[in-house]
C-alpha atoms as a PDB file:
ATOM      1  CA  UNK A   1       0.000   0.000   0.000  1.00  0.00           C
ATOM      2  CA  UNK A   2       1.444   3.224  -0.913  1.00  0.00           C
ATOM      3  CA  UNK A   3       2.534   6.209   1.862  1.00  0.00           C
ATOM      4  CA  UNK A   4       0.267   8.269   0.386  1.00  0.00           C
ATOM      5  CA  UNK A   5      -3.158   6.336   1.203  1.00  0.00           C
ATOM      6  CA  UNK A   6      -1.899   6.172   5.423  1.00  0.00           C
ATOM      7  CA  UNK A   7      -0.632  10.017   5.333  1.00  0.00           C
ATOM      8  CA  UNK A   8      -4.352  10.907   3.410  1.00  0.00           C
ATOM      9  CA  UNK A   9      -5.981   9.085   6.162  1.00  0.00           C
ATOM     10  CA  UNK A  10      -4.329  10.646   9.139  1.00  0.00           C
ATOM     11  CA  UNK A  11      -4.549  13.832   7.821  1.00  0.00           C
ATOM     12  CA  UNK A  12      -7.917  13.476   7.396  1.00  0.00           C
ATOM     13  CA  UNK A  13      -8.538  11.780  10.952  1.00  0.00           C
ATOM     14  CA  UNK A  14      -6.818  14.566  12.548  1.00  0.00           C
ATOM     15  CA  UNK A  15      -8.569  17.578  10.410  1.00  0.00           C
ATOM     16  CA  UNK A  16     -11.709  15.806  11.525  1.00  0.00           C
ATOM     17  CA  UNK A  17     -10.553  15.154  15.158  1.00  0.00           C
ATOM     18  CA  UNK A  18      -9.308  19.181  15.620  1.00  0.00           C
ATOM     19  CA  UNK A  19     -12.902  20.143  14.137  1.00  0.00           C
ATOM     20  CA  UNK A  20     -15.206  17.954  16.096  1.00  0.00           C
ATOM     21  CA  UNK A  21     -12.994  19.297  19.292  1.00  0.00           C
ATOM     22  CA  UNK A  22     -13.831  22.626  18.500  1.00  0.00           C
ATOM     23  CA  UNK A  23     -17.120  22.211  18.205  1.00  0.00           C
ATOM     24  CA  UNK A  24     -17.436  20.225  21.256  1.00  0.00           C
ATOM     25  CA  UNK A  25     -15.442  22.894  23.109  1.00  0.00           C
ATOM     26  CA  UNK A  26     -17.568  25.141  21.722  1.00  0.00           C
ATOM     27  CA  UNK A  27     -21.044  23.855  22.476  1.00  0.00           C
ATOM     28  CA  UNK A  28     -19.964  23.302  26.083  1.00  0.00           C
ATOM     29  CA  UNK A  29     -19.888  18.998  25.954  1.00  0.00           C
ATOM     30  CA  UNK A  30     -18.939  17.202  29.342  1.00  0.00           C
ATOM     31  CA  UNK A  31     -16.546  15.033  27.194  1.00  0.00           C
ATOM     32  CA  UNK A  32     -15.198  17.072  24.379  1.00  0.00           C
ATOM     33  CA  UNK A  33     -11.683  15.259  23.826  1.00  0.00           C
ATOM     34  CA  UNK A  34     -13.331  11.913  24.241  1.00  0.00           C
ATOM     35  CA  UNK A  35     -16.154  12.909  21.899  1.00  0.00           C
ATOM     36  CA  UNK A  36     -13.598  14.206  19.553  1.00  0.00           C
ATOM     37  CA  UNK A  37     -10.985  11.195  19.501  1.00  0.00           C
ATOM     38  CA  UNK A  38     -14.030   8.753  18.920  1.00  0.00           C
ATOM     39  CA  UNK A  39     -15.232  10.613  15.582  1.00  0.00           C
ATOM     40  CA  UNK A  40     -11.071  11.206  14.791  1.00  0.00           C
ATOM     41  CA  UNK A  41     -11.002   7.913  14.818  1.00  0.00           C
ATOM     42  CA  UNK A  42     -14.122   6.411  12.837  1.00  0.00           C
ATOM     43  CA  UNK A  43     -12.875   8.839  10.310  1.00  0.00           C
ATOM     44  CA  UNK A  44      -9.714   7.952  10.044  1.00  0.00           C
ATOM     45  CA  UNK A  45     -10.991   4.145   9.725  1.00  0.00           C
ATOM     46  CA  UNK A  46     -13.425   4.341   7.117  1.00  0.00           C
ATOM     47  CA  UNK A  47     -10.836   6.306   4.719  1.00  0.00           C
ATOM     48  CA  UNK A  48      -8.228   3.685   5.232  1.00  0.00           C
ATOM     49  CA  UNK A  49     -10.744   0.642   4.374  1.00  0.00           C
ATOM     50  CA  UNK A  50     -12.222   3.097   1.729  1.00  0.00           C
ATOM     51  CA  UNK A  51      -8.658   3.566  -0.055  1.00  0.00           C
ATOM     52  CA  UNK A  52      -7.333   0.333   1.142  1.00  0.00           C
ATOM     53  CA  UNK A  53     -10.852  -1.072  -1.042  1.00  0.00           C
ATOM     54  CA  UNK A  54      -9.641   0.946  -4.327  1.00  0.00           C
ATOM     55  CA  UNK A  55      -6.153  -0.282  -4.157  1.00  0.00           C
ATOM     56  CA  UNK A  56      -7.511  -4.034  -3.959  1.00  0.00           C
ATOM     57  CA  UNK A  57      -9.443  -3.246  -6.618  1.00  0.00           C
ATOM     58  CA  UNK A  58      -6.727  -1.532  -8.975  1.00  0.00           C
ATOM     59  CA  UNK A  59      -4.405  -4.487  -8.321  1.00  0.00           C
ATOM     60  CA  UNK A  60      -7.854  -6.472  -9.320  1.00  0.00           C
ATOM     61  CA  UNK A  61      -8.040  -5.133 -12.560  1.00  0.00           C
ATOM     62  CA  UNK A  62      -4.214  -5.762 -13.220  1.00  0.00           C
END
């Protein structure tokens, strides 16, 4: 798997994981880092099996 699909997908866990703390912060939650790591997280999972999917599939059609 290339470098490029695991640096896309923890950028995009932690853009997701710095906005959903914000907001959190923002709307006052008990849990906000919690809260925030959780979503972070799901995030960063479903682009990995997302672009972990297309690269089984472009090595498919090889």
């Amino acid at each position: 798997m290339s470098n490029n699909y695991i640096k896309y997908s923890i950028s995009a866990g932690l853009a997701t994981f710095a906005l959903c703390l914000f907001i959190l912060l923002a709307i006052n939650s008990p849990f906000p880092y919690l809260g925030a790591i959780v979503v972070g997280f799901i995030i960063f999972e479903m682009s990995f099996y997302h672009l972990f999917g297309k690269e089984k599939e472009k090595q498919k059609l090889m």
